[in-house]
Protein backbone atom coordinates (compact mmCIF):
# COMPACT_ATOMS: atom_id res chain seq x y z
CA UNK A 1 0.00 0.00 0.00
CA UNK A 2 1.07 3.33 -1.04
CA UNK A 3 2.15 6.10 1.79
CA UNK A 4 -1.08 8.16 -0.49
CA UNK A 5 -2.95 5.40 0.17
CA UNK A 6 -1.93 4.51 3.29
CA UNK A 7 -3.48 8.47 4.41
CA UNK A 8 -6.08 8.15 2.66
CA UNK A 9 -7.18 4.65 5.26
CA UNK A 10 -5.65 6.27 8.04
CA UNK A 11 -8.05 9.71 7.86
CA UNK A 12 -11.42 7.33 6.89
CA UNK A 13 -10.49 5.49 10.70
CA UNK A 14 -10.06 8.71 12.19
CA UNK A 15 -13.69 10.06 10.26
CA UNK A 16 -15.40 6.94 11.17
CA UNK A 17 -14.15 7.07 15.40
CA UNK A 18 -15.46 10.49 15.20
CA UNK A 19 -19.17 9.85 13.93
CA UNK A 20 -19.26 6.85 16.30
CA UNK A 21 -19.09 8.83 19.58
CA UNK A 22 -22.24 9.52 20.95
CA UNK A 23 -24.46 12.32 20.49
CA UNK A 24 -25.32 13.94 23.96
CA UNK A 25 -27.88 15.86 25.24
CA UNK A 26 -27.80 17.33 28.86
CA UNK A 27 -31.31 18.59 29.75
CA UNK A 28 -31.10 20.45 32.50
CA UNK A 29 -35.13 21.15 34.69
CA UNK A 30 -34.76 24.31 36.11
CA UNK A 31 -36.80 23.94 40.03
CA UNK A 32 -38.29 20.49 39.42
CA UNK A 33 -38.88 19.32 42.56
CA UNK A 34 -38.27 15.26 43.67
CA UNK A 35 -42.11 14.05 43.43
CA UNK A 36 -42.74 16.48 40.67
CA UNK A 37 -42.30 14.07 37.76
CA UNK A 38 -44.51 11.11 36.48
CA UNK A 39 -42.28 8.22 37.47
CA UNK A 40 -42.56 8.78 40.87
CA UNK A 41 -46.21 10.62 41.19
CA UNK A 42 -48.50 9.75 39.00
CA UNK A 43 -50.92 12.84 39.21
CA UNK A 44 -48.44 14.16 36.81
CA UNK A 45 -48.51 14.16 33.48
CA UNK A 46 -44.82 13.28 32.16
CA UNK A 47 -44.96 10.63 28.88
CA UNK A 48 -42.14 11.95 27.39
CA UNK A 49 -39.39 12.05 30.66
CA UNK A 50 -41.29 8.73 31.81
CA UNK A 51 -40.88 6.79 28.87
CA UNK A 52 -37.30 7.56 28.74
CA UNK A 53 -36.43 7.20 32.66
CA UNK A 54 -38.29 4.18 32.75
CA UNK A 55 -36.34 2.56 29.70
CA UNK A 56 -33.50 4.34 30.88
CA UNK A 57 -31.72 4.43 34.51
CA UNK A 58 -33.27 6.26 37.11
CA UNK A 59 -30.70 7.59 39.69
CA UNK A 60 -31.70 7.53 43.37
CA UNK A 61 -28.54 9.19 45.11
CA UNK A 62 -27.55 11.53 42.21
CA UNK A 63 -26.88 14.75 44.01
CA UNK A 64 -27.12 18.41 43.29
CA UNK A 65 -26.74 22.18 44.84
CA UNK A 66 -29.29 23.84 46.65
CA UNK A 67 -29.34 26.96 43.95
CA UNK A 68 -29.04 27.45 40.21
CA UNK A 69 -25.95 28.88 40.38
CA UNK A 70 -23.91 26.69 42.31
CA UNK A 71 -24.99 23.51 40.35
CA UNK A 72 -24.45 24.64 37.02
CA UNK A 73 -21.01 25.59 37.77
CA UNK A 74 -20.70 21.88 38.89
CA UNK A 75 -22.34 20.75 35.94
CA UNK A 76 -19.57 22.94 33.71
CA UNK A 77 -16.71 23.29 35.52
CA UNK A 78 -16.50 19.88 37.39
CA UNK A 79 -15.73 21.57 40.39
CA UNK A 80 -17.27 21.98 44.13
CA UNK A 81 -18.45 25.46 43.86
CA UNK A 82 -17.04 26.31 47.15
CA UNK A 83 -13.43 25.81 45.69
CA UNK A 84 -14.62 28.33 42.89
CA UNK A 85 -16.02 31.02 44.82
CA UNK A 86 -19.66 30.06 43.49
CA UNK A 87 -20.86 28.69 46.76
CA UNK A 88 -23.33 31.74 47.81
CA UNK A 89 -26.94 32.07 46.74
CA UNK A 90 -26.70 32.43 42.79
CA UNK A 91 -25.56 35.33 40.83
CA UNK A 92 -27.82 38.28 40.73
CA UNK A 93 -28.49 40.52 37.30
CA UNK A 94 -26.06 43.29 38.26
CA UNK A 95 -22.82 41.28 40.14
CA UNK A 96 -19.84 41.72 38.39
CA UNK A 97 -18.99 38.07 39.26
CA UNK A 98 -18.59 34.90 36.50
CA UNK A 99 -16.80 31.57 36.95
CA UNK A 100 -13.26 32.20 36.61
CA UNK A 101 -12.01 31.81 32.99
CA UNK A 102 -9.11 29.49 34.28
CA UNK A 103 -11.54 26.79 34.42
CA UNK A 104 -12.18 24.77 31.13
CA UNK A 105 -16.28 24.11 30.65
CA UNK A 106 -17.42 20.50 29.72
CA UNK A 107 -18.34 22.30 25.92
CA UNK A 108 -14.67 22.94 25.47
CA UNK A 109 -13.79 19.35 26.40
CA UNK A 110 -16.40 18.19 23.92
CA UNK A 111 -14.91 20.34 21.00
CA UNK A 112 -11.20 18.79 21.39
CA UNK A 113 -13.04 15.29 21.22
CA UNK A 114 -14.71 17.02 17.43
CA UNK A 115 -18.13 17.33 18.65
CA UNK A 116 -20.78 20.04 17.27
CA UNK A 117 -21.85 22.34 21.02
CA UNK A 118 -25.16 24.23 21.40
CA UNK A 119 -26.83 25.65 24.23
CA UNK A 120 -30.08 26.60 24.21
CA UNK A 121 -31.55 27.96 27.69
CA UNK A 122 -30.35 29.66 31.01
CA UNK A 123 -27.31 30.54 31.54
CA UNK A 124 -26.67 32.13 35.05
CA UNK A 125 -22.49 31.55 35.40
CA UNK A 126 -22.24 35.00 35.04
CA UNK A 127 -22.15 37.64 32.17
CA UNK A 128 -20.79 40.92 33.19
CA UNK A 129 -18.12 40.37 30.36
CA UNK A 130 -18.58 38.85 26.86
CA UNK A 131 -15.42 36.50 28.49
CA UNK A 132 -17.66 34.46 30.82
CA UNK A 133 -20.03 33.80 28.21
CA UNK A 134 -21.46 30.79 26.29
CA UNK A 135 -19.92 31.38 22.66
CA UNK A 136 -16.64 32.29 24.80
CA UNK A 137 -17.01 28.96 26.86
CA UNK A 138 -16.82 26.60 24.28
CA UNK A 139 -20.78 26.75 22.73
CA UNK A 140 -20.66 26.73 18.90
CA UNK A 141 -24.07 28.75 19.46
CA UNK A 142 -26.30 30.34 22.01
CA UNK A 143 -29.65 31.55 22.00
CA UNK A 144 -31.38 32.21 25.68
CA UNK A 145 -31.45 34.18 28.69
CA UNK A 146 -28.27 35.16 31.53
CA UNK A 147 -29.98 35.49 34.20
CA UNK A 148 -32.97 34.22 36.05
CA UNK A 149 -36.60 35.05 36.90
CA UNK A 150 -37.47 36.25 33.45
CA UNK A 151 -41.06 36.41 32.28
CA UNK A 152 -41.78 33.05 29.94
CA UNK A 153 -43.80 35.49 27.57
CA UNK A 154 -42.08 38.75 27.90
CA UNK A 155 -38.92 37.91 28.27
CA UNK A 156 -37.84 40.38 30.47
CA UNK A 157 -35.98 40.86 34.00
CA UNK A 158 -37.29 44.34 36.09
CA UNK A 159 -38.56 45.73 32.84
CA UNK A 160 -35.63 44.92 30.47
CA UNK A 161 -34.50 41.92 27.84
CA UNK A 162 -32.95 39.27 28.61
CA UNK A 163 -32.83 36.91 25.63
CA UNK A 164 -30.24 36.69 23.56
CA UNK A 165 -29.38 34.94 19.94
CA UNK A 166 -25.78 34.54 19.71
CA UNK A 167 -24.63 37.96 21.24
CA UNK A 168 -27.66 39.66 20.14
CA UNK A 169 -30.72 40.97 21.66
CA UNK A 170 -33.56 38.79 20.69
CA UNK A 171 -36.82 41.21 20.48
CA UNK A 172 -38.87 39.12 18.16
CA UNK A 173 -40.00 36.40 20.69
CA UNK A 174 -42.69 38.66 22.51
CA UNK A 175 -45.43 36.59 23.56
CA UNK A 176 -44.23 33.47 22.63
CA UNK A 177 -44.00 30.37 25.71
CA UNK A 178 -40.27 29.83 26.39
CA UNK A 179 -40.83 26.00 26.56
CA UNK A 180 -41.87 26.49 22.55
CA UNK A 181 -39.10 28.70 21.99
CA UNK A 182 -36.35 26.42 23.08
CA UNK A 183 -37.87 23.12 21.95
CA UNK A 184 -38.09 24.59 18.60
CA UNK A 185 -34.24 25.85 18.58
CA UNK A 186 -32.98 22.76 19.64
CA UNK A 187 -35.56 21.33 16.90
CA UNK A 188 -33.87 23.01 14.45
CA UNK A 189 -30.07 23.02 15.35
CA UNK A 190 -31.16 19.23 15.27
CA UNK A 191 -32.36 19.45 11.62
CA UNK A 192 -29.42 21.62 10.29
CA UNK A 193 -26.94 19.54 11.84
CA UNK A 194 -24.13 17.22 9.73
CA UNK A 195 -24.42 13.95 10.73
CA UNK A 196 -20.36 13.64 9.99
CA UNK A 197 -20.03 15.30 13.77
CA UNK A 198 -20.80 14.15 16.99
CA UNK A 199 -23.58 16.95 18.59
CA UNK A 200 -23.93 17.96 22.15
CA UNK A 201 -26.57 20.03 23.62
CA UNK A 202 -26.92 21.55 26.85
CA UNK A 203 -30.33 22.19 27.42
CA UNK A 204 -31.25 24.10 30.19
CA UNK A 205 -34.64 25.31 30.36
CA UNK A 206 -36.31 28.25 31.91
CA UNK A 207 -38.90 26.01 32.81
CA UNK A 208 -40.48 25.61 35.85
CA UNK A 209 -38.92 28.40 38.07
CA UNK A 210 -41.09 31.12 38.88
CA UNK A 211 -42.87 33.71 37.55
CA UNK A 212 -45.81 30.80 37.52
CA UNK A 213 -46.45 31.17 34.41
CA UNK A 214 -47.87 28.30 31.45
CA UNK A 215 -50.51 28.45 28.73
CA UNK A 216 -54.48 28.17 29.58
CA UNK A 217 -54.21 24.27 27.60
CA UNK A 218 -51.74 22.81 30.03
CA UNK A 219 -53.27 24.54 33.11
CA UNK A 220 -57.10 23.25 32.05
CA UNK A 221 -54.74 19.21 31.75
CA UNK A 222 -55.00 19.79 35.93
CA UNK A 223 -58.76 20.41 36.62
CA UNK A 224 -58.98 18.32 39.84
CA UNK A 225 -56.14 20.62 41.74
CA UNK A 226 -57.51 23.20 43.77
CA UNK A 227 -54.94 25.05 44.54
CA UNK A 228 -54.26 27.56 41.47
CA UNK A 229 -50.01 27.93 41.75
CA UNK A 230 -49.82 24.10 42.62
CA UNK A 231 -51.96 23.62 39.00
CA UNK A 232 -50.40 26.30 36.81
CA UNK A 233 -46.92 24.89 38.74
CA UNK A 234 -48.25 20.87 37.20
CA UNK A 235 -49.11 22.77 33.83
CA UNK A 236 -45.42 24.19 33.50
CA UNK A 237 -44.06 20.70 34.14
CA UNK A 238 -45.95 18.74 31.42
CA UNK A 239 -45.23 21.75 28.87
CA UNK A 240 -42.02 21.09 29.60
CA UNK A 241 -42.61 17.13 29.03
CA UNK A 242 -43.62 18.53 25.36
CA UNK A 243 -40.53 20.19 25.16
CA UNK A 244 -38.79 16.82 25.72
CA UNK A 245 -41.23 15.41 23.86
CA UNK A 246 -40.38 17.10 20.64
CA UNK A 247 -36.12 17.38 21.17
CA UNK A 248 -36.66 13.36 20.80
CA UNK A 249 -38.88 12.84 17.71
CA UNK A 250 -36.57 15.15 16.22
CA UNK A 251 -33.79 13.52 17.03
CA UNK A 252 -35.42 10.21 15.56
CA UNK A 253 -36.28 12.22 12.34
CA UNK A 254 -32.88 13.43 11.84
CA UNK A 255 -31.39 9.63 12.46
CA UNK A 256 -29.57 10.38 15.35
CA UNK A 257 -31.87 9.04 18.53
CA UNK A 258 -29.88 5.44 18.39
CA UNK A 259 -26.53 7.06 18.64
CA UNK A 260 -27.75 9.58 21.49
CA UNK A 261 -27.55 9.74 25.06
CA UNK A 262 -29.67 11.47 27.20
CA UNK A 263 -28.81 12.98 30.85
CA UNK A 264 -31.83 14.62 32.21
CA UNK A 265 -31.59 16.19 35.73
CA UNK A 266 -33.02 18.98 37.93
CA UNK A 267 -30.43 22.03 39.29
CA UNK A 268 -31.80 21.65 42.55
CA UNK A 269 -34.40 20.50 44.84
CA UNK A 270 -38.25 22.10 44.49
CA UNK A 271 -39.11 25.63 45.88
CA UNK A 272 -41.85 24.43 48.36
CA UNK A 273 -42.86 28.71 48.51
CA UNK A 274 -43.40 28.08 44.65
CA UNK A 275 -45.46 25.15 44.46
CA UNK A 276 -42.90 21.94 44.03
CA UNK A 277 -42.79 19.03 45.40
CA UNK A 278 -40.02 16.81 47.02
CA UNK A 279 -42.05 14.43 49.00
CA UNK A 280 -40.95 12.37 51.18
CA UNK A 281 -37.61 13.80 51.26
CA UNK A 282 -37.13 16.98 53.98
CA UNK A 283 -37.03 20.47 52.33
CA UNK A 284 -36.29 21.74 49.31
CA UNK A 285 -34.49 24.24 47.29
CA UNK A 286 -32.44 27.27 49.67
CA UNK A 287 -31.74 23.88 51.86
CA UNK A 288 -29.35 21.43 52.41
CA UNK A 289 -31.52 18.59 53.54
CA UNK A 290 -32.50 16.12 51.11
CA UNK A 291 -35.30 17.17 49.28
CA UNK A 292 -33.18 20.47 48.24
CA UNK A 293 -29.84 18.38 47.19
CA UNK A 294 -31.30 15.10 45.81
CA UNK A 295 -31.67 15.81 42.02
CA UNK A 296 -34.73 14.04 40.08
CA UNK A 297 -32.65 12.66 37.46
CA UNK A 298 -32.64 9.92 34.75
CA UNK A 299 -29.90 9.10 31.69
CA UNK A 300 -31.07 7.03 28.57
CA UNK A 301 -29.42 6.07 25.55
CA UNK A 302 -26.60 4.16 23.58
CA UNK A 303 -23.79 2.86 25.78
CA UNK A 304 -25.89 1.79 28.31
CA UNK A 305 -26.05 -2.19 29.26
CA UNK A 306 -28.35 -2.32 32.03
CA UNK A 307 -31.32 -0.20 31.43
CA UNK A 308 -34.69 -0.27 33.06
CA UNK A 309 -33.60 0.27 36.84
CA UNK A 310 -32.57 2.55 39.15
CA UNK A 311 -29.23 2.81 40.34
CA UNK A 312 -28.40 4.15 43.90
CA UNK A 313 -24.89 4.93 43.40
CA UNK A 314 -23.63 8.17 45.40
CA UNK A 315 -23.68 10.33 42.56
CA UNK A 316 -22.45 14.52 42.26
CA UNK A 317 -23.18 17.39 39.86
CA UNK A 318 -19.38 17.42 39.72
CA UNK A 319 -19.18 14.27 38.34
CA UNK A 320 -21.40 14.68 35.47
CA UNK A 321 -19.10 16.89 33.27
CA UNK A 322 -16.00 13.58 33.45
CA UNK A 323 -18.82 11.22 33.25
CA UNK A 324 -20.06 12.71 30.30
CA UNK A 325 -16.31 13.21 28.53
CA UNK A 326 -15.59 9.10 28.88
CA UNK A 327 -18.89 8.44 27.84
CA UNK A 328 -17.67 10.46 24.50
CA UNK A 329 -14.80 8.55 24.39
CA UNK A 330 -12.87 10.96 25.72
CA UNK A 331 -10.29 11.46 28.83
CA UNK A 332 -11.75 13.68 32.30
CA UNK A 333 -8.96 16.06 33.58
CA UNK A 334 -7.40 14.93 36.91
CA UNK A 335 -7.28 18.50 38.47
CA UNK A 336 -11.22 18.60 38.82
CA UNK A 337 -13.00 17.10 41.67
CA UNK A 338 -15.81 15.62 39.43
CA UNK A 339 -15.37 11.33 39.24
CA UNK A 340 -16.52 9.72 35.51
CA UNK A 341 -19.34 6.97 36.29
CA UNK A 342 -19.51 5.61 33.37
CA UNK A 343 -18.73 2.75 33.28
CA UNK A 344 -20.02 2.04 37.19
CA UNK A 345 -23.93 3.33 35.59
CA UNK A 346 -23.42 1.89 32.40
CA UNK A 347 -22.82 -1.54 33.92
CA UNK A 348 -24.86 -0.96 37.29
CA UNK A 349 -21.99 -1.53 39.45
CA UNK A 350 -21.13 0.52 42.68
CA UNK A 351 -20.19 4.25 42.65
CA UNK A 352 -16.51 4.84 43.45
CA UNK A 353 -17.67 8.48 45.17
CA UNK A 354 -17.89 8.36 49.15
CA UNK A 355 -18.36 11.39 49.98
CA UNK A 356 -18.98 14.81 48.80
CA UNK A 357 -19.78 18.50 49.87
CA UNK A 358 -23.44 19.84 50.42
CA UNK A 359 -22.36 23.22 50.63
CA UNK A 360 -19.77 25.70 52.08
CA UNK A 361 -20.14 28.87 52.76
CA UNK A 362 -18.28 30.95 54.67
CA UNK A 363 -20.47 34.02 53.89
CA UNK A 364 -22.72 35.32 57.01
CA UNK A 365 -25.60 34.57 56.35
CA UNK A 366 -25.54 31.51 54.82
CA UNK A 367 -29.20 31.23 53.44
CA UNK A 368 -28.83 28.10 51.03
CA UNK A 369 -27.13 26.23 53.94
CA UNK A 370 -24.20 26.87 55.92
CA UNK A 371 -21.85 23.60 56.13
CA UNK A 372 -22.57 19.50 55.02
CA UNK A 373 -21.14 16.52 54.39
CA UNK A 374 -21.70 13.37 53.40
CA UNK A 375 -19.08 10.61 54.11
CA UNK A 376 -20.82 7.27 53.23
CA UNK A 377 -24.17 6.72 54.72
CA UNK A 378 -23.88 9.32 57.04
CA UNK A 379 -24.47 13.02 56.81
CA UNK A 380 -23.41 15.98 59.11
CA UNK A 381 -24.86 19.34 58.64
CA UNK A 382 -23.17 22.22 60.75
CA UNK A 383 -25.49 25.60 61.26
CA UNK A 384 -28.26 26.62 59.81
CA UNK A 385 -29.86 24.62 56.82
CA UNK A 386 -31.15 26.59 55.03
CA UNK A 387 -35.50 27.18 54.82
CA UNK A 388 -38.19 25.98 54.45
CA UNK A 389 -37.99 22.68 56.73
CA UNK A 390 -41.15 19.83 56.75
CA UNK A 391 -42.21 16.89 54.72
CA UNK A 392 -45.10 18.48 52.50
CA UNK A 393 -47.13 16.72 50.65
CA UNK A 394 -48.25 18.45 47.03
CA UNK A 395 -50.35 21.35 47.73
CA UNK A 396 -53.26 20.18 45.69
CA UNK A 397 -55.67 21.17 47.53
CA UNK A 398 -54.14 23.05 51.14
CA UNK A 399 -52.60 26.23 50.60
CA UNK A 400 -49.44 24.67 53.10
CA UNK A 401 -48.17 22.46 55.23
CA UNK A 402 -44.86 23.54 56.02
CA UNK A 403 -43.45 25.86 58.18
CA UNK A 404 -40.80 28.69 57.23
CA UNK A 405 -37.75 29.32 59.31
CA UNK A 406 -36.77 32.79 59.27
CA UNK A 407 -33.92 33.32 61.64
CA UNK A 408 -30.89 32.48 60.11
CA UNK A 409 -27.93 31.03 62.79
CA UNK A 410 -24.39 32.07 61.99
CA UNK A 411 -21.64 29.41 62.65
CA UNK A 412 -21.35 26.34 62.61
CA UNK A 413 -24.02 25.30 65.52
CA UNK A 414 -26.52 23.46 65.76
CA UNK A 415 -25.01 19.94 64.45
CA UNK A 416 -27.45 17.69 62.57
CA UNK A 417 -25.94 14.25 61.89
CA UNK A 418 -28.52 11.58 59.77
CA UNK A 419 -27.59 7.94 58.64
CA UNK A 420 -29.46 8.77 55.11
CA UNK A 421 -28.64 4.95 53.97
CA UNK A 422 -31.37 4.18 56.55
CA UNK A 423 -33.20 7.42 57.32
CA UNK A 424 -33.25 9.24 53.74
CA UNK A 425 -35.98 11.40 55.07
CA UNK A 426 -34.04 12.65 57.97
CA UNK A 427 -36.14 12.04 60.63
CA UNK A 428 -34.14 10.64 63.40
CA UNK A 429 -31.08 12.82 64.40
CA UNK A 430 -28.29 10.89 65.90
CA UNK A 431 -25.97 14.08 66.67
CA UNK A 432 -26.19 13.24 70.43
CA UNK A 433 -25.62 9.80 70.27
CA UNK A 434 -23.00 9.47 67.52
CA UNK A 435 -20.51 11.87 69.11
CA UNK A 436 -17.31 10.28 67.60
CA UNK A 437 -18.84 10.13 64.06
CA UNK A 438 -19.59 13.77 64.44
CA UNK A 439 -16.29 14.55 65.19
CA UNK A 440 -14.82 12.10 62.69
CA UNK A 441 -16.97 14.50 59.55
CA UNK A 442 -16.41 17.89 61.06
CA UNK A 443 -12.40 16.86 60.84
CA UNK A 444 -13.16 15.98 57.60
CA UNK A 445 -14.67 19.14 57.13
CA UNK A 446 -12.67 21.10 58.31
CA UNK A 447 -9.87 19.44 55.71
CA UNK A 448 -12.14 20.61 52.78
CA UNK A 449 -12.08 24.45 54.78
CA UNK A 450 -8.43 24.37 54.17
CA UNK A 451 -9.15 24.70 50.17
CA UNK A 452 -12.44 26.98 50.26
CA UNK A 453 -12.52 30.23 48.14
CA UNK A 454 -14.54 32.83 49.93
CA UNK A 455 -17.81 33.34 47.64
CA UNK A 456 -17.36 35.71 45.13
CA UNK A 457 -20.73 37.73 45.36
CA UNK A 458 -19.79 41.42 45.22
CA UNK A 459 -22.63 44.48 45.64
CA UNK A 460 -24.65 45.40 42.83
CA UNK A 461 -22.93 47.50 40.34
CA UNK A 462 -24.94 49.89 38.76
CA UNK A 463 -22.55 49.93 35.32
CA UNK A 464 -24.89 47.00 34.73
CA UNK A 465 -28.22 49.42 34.39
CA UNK A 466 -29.61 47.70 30.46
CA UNK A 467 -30.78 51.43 30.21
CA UNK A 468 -27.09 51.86 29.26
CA UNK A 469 -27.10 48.82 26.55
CA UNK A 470 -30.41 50.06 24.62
CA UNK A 471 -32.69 48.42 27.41
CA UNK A 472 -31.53 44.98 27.24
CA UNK A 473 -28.86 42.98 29.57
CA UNK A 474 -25.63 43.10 28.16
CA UNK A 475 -22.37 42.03 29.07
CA UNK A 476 -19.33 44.69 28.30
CA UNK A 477 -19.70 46.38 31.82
CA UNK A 478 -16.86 44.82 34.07
């Protein structure tokens, strides 16, 4: 064979290892809470997500922050947000505050492996510079919002934009849901895309944070629940089961659905003050306890052997970005604190994590939770949780069940210590009668203090007024 010819093979292996890895798409459910999904209540309507999680894997112990912020840094980044700075509450619309540059997002690990990278959706890492945006962070192509609370029809945050296509200000989606919006983007990037590269999307949708806000159709699919948020709430969750819905048939239309994987998780646990649901677990998002950390989360798709269960694995959103990398075919950086479970989920064999960080924060107060740890089955939380605390059941037809606690403690006291192998729920405290495994976690803790980053969440700065940017949000102000 010819050294021409010889090339010639030699590029077609090369072309032929590329279009074999794995399309991926990362949907990302902004709020869902626990019990808030078809698969594990069944007075909601979820085909779409239960059809895949139910062919799929279900994860049981697949954990995530207690804010938006926080987790999607883990989700990019790979790393604890405490050792980032991203630890405290979320980013607001005027911080001058991103995840620093020096850390390489799971989109720019994809590209060096050839792949295609959208993102359609929320953003919220920070935008006060073009630098810590998407198209600057490894997307091929953006088109969303930066921030969070935005109207679904209007678009807006206190009166002004914030939707962007590619770096521009997108004006021409007044009116329109964002659900339909973002489902038809990724629609299309699906359509337009060559099947000669590997595609990954990372979609994170607006949906269902608050505003409560979801067509008259999917709030009439909920007649029998009285209470109006907890219905428009369930009406926001299937439209976002259509969005799903419609991602996938595409994806089958275009050829690609048999070659795709599918990671589907929340960013947190449910707001219980905005009508979610984490039943039975204890709180929900603003808390470390259970129901605000455990993530409702499913993958489906090629590469997977043993489908159709759950797997209980201790899982992080650190791990997913490495996880995601080998499942590409790809090699994880060693410097990140993110572990790849591939081949443990694809195989449904035990998680090599043992322990991991519920939060960290070292600003006073500490709303979202002050200080946990997990260290196998058992779980240590030092200071204040975080708010609201209770076990409520959906609020179908009570206004509420749970109670709000308002005072938050500084410090590190009280101590909170919970075998969640056998008490998931955290009902039975054993802080005073485990003394030496309290002490044995708050060493360990205070190992992980050693390497914290204090949380990066400067005052508002009013360079960031959109009045200054023609009325929209705009980066170019830090």
């Amino acid at each position: 064979m010819g050294e021409t010819n010889i090339l010639v093979f030699l590029l077609v292996l090369v072309s032929c290892a590329a279009t074999q890895r794995p399309n991926i798409v990362f949907i990302v459910a902004d709020d869902l809470g626990w019990n808030d999904v078809g698969f594990r209540n069944p007075n909601m309507k979820t085909p779409n997500i239960d059809k895949l999680a139910t062919e799929g894997i279900i994860f049981e112990s697949a954990y995530v922050q207690p804010y938006c912020s926080p987790s999607r840094t883990a989700f990019m980044s790979g790393m604890f947000p405490f050792k980032v700075g991203m630890q405290h509450i979320v980013i607001s619309d005027s911080q001058a505050a991103c995840v620093p540059l020096n850390y390489t997002f799971l989109p720019q690990e994809l590209k060096k492996l050839g792949y295609a990278t959208h993102m359609v959706g929320k953003w919220h890492l920070g935008f006060c510079k073009w630098e810590c945006t998407p198209t600057y962070r490894g997307f091929d192509t953006f088109f969303g919002y930066y921030n969070a609370q935005e109207g679904y029809f209007n678009h807006s945050l206190g009166g002004y934009l914030d939707y962007r296509d590619n770096k521009l200000p997108a004006w021409d989606y007044k009116g329109e849901y964002s659900a339909y919006t973002f489902a038809q983007k990724a629609v299309d990037i699906i359509h337009e895309h060559n099947v000669s590269q590997p595609l990954f999307m990372y979609l994170p949708y607006q949906s269902v944070h608050d505003p409560m806000e979801v067509p008259v159709e999917y709030f009439n699919m909920y007649p029998n629940v009285m209470n109006q948020g907890r219905r428009t709430y369930s009406g926001m969750v299937t439209a976002l089961d259509d969005a799903v819905g419609n991602v996938t048939m595409a994806l089958k239309e275009k050829g690609l659905f048999e070659n795709t994987l599918i990671l589907f998780t929340a960013d947190n646990g449910g707001p219980i003050t905005s009508y979610a649901n984490n039943w039975p677990l204890r709180g929900g998002k603003h808390t470390i306890w259970e129901g605000g950390t455990r993530g409702a989360s499913f993958m489906y798709g090629t590469g997977l052997k043993k489908t159709k269960t759950t797997y209980n694995g201790m899982m992080h959103a650190v791990d997913w970005k490495p996880t995601l990398v080998t499942a590409a075919g790809g090699t994880p950086e060693m410097s990140i604190d993110g572990i790849s479970h591939w081949e443990s989920i694809r195989n449904g064999l035990p998680s090599s994590r043992t322990e991991f960080i519920y939060n960290l924060d070292n600003f006073e107060p500490a709303i979202e939770g002050h200080a946990g740890i997990r260290v196998g089955d058992y779980k240590l939380i030092m200071g204040y949780p975080g708010g609201p605390d209770g076990w409520p059941e959906p609020m179908n037809r009570t206004e509420r069940d749970f109670y709000i606690t308002t005072i938050y403690v500084e410090g590190d006291s009280p101590v909170h210590l919970y075998n969640i192998r056998d008490d998931p729920t955290e009902h039975n405290d054993l802080a005073q009668k485990m003394p030496d495994i309290v002490n044995k976690l708050k060493a360990r803790m205070d190992d992980y203090r050693k390497q914290m980053v204090p949380a990066d969440y400067p005052p508002a700065d009013p360079a960031a007024n959109p009045k200054n940017f023609g009325n929209a949000w705009t980066p170019g102000w830090c």
